[in-house]
C-alpha atoms as a PDB file:
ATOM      1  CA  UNK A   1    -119.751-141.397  87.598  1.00  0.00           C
ATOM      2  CA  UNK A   2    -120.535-144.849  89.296  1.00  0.00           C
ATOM      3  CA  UNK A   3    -119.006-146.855  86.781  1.00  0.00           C
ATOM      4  CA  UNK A   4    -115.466-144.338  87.419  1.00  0.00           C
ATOM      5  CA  UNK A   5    -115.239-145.168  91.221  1.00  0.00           C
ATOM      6  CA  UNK A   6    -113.953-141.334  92.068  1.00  0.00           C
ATOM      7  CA  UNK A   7    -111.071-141.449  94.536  1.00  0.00           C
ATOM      8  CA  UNK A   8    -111.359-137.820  96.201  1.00  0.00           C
ATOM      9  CA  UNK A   9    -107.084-137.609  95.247  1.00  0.00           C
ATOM     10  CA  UNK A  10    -107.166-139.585  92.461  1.00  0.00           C
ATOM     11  CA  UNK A  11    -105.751-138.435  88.893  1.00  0.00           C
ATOM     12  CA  UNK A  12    -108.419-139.216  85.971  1.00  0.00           C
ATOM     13  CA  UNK A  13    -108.230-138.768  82.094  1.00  0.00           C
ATOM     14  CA  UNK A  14    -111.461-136.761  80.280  1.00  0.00           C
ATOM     15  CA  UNK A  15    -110.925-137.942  76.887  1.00  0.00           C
ATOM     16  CA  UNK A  16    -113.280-136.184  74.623  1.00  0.00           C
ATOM     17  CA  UNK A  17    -114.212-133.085  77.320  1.00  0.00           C
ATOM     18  CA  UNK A  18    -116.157-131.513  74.836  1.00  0.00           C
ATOM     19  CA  UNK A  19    -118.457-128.710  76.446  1.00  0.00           C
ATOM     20  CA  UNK A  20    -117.479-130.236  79.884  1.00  0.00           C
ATOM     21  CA  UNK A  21    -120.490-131.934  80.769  1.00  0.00           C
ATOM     22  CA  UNK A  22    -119.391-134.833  82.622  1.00  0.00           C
ATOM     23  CA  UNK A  23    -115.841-132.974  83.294  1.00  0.00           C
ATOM     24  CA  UNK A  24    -117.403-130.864  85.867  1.00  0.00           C
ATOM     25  CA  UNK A  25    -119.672-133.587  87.715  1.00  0.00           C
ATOM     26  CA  UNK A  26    -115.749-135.192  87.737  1.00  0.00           C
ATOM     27  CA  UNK A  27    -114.243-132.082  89.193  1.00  0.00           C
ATOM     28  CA  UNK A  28    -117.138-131.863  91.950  1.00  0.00           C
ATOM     29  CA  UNK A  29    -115.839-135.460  93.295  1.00  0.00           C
ATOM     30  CA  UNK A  30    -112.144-134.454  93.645  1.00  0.00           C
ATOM     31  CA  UNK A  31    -109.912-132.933  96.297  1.00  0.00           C
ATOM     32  CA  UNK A  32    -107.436-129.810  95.578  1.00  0.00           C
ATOM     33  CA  UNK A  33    -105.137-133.238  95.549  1.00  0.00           C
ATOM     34  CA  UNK A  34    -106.731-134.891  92.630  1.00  0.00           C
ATOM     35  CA  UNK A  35    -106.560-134.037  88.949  1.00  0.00           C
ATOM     36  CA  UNK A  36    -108.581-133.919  86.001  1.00  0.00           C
ATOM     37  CA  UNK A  37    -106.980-134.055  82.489  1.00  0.00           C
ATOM     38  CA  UNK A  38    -109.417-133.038  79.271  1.00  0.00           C
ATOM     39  CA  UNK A  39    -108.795-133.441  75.857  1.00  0.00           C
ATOM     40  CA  UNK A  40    -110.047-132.413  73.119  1.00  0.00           C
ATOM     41  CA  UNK A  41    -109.744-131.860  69.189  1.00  0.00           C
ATOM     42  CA  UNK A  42    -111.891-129.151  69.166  1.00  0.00           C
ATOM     43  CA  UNK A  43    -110.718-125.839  69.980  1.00  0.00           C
ATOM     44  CA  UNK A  44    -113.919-124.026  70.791  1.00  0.00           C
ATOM     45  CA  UNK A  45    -115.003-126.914  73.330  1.00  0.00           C
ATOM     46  CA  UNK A  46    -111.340-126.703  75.445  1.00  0.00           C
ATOM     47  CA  UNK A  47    -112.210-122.665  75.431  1.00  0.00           C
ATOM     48  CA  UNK A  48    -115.653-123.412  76.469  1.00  0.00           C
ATOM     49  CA  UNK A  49    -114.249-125.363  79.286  1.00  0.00           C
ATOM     50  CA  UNK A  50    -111.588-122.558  80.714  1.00  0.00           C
ATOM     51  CA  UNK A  51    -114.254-120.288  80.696  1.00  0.00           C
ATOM     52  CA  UNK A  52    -116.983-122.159  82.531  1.00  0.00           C
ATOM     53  CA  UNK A  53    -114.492-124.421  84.799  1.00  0.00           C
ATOM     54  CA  UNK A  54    -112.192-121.655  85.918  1.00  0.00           C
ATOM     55  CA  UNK A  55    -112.528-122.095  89.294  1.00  0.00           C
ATOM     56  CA  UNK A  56    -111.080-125.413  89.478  1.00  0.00           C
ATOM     57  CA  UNK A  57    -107.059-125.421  89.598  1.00  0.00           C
ATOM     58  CA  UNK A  58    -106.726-129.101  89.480  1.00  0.00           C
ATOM     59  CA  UNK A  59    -107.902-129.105  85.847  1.00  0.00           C
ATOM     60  CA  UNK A  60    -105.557-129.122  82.866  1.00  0.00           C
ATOM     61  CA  UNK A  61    -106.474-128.912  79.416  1.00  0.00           C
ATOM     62  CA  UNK A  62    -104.786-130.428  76.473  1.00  0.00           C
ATOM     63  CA  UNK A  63    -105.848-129.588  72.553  1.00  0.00           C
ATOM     64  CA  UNK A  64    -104.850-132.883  71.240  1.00  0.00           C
ATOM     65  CA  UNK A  65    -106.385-136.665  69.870  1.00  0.00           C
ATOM     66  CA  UNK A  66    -106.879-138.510  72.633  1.00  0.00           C
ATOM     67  CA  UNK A  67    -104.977-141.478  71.275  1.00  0.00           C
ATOM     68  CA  UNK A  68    -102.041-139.448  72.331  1.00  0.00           C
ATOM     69  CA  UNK A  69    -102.832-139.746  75.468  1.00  0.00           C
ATOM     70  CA  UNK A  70     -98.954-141.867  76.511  1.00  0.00           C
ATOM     71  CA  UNK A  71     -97.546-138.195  75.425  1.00  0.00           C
ATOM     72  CA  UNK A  72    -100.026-135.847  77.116  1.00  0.00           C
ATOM     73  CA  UNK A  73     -99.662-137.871  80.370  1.00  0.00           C
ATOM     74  CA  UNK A  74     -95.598-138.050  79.802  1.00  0.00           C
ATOM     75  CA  UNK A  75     -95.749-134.319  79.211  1.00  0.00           C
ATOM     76  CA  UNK A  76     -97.615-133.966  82.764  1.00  0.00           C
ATOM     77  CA  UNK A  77     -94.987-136.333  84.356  1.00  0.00           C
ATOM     78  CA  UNK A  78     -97.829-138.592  85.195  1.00  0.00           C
ATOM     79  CA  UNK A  79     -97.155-142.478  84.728  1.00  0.00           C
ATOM     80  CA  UNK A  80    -100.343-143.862  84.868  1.00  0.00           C
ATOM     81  CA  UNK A  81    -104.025-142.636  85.918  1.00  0.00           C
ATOM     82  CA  UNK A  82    -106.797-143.894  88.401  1.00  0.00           C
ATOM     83  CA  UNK A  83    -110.056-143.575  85.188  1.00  0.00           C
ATOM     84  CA  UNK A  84    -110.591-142.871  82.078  1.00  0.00           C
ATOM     85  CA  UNK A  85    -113.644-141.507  80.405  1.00  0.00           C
ATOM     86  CA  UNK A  86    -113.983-141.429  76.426  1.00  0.00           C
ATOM     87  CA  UNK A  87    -117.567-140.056  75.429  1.00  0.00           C
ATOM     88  CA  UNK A  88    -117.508-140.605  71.585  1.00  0.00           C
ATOM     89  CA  UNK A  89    -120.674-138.510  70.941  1.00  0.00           C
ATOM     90  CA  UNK A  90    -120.804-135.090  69.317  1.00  0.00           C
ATOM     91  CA  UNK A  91    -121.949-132.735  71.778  1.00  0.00           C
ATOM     92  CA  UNK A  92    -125.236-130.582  71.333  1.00  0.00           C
ATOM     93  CA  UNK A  93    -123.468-127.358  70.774  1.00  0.00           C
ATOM     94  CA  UNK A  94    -121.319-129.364  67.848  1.00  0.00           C
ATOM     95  CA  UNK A  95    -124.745-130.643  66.613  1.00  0.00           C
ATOM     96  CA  UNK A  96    -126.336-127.286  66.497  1.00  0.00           C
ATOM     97  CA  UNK A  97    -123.761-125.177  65.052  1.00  0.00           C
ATOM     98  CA  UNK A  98    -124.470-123.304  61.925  1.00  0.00           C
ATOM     99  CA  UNK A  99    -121.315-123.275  61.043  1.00  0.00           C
ATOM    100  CA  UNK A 100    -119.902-126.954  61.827  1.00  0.00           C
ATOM    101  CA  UNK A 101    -122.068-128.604  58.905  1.00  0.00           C
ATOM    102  CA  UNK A 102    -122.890-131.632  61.661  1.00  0.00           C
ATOM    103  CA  UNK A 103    -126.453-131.995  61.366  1.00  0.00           C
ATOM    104  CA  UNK A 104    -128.302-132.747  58.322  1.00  0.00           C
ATOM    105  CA  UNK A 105    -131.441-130.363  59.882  1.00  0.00           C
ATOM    106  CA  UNK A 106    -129.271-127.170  60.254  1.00  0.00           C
ATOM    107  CA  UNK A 107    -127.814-125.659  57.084  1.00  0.00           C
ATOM    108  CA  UNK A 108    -123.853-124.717  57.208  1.00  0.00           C
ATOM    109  CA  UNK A 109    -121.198-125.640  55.244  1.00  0.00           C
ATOM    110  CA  UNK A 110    -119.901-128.613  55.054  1.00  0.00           C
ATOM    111  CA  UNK A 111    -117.034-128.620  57.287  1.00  0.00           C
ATOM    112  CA  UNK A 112    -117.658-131.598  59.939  1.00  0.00           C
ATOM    113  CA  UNK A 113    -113.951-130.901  61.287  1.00  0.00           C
ATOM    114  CA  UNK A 114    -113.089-131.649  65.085  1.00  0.00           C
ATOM    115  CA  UNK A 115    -110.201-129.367  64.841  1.00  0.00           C
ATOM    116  CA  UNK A 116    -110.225-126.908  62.321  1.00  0.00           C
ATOM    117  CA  UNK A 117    -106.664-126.458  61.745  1.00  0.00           C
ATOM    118  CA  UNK A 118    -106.907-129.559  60.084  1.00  0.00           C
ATOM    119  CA  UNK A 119    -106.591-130.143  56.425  1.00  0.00           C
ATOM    120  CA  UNK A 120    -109.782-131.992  54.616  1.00  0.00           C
ATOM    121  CA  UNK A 121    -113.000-130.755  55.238  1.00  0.00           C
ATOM    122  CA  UNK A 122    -116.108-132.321  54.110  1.00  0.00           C
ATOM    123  CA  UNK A 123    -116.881-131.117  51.320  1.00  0.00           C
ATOM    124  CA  UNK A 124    -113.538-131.364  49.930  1.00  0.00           C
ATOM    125  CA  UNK A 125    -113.945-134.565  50.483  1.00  0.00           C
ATOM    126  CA  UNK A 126    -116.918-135.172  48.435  1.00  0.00           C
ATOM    127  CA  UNK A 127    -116.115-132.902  45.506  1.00  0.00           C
ATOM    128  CA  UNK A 128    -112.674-134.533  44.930  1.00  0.00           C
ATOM    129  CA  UNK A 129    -112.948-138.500  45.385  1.00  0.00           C
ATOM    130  CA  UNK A 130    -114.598-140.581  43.084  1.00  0.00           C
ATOM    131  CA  UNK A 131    -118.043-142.642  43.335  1.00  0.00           C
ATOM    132  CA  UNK A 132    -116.848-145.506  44.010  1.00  0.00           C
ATOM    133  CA  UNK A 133    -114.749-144.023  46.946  1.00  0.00           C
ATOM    134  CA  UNK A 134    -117.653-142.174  48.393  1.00  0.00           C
ATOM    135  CA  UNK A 135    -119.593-144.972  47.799  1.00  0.00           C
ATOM    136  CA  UNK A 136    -117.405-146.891  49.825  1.00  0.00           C
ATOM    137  CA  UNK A 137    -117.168-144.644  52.613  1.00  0.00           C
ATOM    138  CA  UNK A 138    -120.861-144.363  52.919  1.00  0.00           C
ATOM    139  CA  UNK A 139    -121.068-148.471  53.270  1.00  0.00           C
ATOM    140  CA  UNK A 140    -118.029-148.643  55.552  1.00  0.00           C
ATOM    141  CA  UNK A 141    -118.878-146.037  57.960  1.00  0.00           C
ATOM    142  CA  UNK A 142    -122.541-145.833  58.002  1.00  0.00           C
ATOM    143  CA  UNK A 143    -123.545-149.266  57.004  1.00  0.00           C
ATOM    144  CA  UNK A 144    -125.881-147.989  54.419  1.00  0.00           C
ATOM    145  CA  UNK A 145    -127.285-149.933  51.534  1.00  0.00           C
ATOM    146  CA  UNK A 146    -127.971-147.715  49.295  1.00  0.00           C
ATOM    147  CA  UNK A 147    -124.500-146.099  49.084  1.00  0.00           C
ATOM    148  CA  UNK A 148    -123.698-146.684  45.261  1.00  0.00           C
ATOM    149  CA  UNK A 149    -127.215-144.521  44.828  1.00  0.00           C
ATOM    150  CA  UNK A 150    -125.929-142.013  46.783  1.00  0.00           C
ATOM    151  CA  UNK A 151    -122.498-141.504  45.925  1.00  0.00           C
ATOM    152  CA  UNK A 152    -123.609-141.329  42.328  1.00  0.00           C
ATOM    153  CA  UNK A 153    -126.232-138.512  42.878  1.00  0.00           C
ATOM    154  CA  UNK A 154    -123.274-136.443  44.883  1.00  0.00           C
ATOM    155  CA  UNK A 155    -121.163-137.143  41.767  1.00  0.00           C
ATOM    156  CA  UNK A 156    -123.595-135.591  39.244  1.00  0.00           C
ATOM    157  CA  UNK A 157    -124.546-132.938  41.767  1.00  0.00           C
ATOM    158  CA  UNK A 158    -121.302-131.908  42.879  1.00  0.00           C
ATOM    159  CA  UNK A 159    -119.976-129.113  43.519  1.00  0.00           C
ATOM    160  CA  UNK A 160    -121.297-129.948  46.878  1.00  0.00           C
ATOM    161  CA  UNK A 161    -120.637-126.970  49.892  1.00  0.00           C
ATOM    162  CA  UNK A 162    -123.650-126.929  52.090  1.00  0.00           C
ATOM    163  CA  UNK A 163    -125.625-128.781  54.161  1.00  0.00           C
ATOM    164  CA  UNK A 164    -129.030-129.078  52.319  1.00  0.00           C
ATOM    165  CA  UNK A 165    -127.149-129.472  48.479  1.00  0.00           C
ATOM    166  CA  UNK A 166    -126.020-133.249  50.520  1.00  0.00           C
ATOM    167  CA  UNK A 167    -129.589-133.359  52.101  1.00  0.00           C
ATOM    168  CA  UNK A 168    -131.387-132.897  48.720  1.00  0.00           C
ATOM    169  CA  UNK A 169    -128.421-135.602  46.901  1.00  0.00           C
ATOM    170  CA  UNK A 170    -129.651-138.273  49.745  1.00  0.00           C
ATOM    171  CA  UNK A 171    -133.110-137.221  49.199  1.00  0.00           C
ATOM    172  CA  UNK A 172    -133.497-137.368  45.389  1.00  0.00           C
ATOM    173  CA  UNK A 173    -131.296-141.231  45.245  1.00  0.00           C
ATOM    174  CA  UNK A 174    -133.158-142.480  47.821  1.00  0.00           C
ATOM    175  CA  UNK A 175    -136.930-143.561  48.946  1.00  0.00           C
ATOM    176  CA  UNK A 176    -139.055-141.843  52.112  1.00  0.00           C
ATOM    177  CA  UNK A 177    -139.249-144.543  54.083  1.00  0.00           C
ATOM    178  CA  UNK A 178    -136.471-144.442  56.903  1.00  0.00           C
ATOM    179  CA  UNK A 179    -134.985-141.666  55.180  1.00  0.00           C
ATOM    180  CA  UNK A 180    -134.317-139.801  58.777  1.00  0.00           C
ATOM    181  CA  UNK A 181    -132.060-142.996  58.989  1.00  0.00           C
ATOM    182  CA  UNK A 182    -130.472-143.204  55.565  1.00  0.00           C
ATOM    183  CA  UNK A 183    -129.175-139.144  56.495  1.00  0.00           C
ATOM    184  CA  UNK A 184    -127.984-139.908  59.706  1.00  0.00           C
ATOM    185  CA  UNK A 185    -126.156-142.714  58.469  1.00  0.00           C
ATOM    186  CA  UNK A 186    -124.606-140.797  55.404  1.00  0.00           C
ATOM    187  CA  UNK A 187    -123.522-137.777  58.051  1.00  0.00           C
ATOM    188  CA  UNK A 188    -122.293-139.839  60.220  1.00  0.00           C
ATOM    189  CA  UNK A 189    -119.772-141.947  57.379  1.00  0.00           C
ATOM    190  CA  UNK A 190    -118.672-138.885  55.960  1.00  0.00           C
ATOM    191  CA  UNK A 191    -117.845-137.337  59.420  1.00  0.00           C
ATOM    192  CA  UNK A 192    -116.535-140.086  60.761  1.00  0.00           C
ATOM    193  CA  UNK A 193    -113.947-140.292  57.631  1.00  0.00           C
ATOM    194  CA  UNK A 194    -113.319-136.342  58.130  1.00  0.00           C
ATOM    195  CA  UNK A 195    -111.875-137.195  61.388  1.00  0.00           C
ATOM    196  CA  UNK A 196    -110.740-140.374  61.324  1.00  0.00           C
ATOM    197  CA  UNK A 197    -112.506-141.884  63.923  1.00  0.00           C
ATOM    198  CA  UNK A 198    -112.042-145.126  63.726  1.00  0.00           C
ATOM    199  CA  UNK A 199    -108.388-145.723  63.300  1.00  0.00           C
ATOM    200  CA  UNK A 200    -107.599-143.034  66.705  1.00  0.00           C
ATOM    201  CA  UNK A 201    -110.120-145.027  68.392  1.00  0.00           C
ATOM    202  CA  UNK A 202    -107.892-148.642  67.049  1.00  0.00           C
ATOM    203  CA  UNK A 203    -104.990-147.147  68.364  1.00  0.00           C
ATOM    204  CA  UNK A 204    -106.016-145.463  71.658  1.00  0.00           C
ATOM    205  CA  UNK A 205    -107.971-149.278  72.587  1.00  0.00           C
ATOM    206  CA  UNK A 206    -104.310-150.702  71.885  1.00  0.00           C
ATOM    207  CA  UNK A 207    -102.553-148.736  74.468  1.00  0.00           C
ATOM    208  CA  UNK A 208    -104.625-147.174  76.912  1.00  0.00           C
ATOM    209  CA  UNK A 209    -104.315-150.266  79.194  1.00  0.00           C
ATOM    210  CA  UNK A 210    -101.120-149.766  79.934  1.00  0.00           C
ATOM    211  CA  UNK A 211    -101.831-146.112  80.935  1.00  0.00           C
ATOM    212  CA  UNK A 212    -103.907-147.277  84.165  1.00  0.00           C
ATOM    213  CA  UNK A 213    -103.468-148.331  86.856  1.00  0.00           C
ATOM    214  CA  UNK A 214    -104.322-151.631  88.594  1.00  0.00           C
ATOM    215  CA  UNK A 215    -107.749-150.890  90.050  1.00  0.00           C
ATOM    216  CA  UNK A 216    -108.059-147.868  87.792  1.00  0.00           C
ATOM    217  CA  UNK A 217    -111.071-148.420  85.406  1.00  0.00           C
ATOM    218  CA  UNK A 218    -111.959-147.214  82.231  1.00  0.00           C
ATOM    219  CA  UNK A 219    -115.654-145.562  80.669  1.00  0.00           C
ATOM    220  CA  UNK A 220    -116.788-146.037  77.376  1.00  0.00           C
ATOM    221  CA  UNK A 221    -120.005-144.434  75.624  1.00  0.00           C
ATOM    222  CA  UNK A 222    -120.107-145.195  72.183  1.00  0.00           C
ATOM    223  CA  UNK A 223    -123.212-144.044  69.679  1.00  0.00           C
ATOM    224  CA  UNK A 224    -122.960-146.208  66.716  1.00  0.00           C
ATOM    225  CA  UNK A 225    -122.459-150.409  66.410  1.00  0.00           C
ATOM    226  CA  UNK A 226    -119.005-149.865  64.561  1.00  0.00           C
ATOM    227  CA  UNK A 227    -118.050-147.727  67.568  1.00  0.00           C
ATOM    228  CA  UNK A 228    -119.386-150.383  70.268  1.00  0.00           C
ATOM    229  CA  UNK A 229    -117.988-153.564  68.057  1.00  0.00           C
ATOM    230  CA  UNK A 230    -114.178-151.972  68.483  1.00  0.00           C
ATOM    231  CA  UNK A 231    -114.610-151.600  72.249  1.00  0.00           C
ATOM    232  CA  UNK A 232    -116.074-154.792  72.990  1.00  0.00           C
ATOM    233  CA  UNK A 233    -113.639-156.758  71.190  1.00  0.00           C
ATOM    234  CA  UNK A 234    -111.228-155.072  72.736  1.00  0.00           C
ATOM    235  CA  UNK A 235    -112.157-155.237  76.195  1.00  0.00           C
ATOM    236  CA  UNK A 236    -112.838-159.042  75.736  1.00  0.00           C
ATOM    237  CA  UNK A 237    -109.165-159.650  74.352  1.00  0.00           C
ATOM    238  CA  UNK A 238    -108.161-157.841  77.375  1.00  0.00           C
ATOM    239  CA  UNK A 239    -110.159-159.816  79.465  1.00  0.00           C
ATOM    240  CA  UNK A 240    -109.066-162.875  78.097  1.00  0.00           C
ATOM    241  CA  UNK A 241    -105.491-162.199  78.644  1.00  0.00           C
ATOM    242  CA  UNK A 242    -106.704-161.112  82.721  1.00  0.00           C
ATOM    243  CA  UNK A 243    -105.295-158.087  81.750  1.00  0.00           C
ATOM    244  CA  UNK A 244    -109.099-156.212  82.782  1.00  0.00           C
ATOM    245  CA  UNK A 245    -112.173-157.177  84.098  1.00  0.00           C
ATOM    246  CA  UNK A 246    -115.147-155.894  82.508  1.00  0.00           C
ATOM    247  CA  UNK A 247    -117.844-154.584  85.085  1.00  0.00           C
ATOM    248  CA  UNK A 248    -120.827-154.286  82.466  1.00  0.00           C
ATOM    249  CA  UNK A 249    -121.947-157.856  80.924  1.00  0.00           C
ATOM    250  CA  UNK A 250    -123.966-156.239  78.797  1.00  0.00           C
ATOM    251  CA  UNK A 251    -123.449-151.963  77.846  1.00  0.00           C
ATOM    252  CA  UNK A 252    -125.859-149.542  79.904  1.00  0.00           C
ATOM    253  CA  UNK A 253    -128.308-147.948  77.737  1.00  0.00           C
ATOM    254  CA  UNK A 254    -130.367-144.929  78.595  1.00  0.00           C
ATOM    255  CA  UNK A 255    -134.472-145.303  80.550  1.00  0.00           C
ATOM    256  CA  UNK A 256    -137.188-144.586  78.442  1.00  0.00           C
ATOM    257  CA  UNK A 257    -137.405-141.664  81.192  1.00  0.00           C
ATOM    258  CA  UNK A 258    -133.869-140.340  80.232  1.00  0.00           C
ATOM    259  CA  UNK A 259    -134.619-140.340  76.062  1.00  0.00           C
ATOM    260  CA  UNK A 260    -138.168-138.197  76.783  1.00  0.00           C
ATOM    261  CA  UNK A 261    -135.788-135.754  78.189  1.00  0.00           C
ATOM    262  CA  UNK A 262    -132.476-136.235  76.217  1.00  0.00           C
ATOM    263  CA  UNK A 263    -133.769-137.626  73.035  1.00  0.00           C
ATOM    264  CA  UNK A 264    -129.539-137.646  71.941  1.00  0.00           C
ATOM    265  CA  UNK A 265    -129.297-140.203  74.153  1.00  0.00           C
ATOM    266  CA  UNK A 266    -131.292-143.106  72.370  1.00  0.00           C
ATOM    267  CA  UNK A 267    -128.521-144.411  70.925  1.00  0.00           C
ATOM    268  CA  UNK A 268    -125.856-144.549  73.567  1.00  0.00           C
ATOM    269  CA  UNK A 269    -124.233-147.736  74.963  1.00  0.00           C
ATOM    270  CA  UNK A 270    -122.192-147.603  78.253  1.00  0.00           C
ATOM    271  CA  UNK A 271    -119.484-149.945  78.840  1.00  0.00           C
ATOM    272  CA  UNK A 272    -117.314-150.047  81.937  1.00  0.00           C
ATOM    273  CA  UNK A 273    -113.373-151.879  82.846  1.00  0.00           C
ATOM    274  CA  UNK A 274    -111.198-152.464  85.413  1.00  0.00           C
ATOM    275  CA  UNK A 275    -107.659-152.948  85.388  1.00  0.00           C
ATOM    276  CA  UNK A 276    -106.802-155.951  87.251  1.00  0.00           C
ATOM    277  CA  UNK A 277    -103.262-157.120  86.286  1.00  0.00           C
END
């Protein structure tokens, strides 16, 4: 909230609402003359919202990638916006589901879908591409070693649906020690190919600039080093060009106080931007 600089009438952009966590602490800070916009992929999160944010009228919800933000704000005859928030974390209910296939600790199929209307889920995904490609997904997106070991147990395994038939393919190709890492790093390749991540996040870092305005600023929190890389690149060609100035020399990360109570957190990096030209 410090690093967004809340104008009471001010018009800001919740990227990835999710359950509405931060959307509400934005709403508290606004007049009936500001606006909040929230988007999200996920269906049950934007219902979530309506339901527990009712009450404020200045609020409008958008089921949508937040790369298209140009056409969500065009659709809202809004030109450009006074801050941005994009929270790439999964939120807890997303993380808990038993039905979502998120979590390696909570058995579900494997879906790992944002928005469920769209095509490829997870498991589709592993039961129809070949080792090599899993393989390669695994290394790309979760920096993992011992992908090749992997994607070759998920290949003799397969057909893969649930939760636990991954868990035990991870745990049979690979050794105990760090394994808790080697699973969250599998998840989080396979989940991050399921939605694309990377690519909407390329795109929305190449034009969201352009959607705020001078003096407006921009808040990242990112979970994962291919995550942070993109962003800080990005902000530093921006800066370079004295397009933005970035307000955080190095990313926030959470107290030792705040991970006792929100172990989720441990992994966060916050990075804030101003528009200055």
């Amino acid at each position: 909230m410090q690093g967004l600089k809340i104008s009471k009438t001010g018009i800001y952009i919740d990227c990835t609402i999710g359950y509405g966590g931060h959307a509400s602490q934005i709403l508290k800070q606004l007049s009936s003359k500001g606006k909040l916009i929230g988007i999200d992929k996920d269906k049950a999160a934007l219902e979530h919202c309506e339901k527990t944010l009712h009450r404020y009228k200045n609020l409008q919800l958008f089921h949508n990638s937040y790369d298209k933000i140009r056409d969500i704000l065009s659709s809202s005859k809004i030109c450009e916006v006074n801050g941005m928030l994009l929270d790439l974390g999964l939120s807890s209910p997303q993380l808990d589901s038993n039905i979502r296939g998120f979590s390696y600790s909570v058995n579900s199929d494997l879906d790992m879908r944002y928005d469920l209307s769209q095509g490829l889920k997870a498991s589709d995904i592993l039961n129809t591409k070949s080792k090599e490609e899993i393989a390669e997904i695994i290394y790309m997106y979760g920096e993992e070693r011992r992908s090749r070991m992997i994607a070759n147990k998920i290949y003799r395994m397969r057909p893969i649906q649930n939760v636990f038939e991954l868990v035990e393919a991870i745990r049979t190709s690979t050794p105990p020690k760090n394994r808790i890492k080697t699973l969250a790093r599998v998840f989080q390749a396979i989940r991050i190919h399921v939605n694309n991540e990377l690519t909407i996040l390329k795109n929305f870092l190449s034009l969201f600039h352009n959607c705020l305005s001078v003096g407006g600023r921009i808040v990242f929190i990112s979970f994962h080093s291919l995550e942070d890389r993109l962003v800080k690149h990005a902000l530093k060609d921006l800066s370079l060009k004295k397009k933005m100035k970035i307000l955080s020399k190095k990313p926030m990360t959470p107290t030792k106080e705040e991970m006792v109570v929100n172990n989720r957190s441990r992994s966060a990096k916050l990075r804030v931007a101003e528009r200055i030209f």
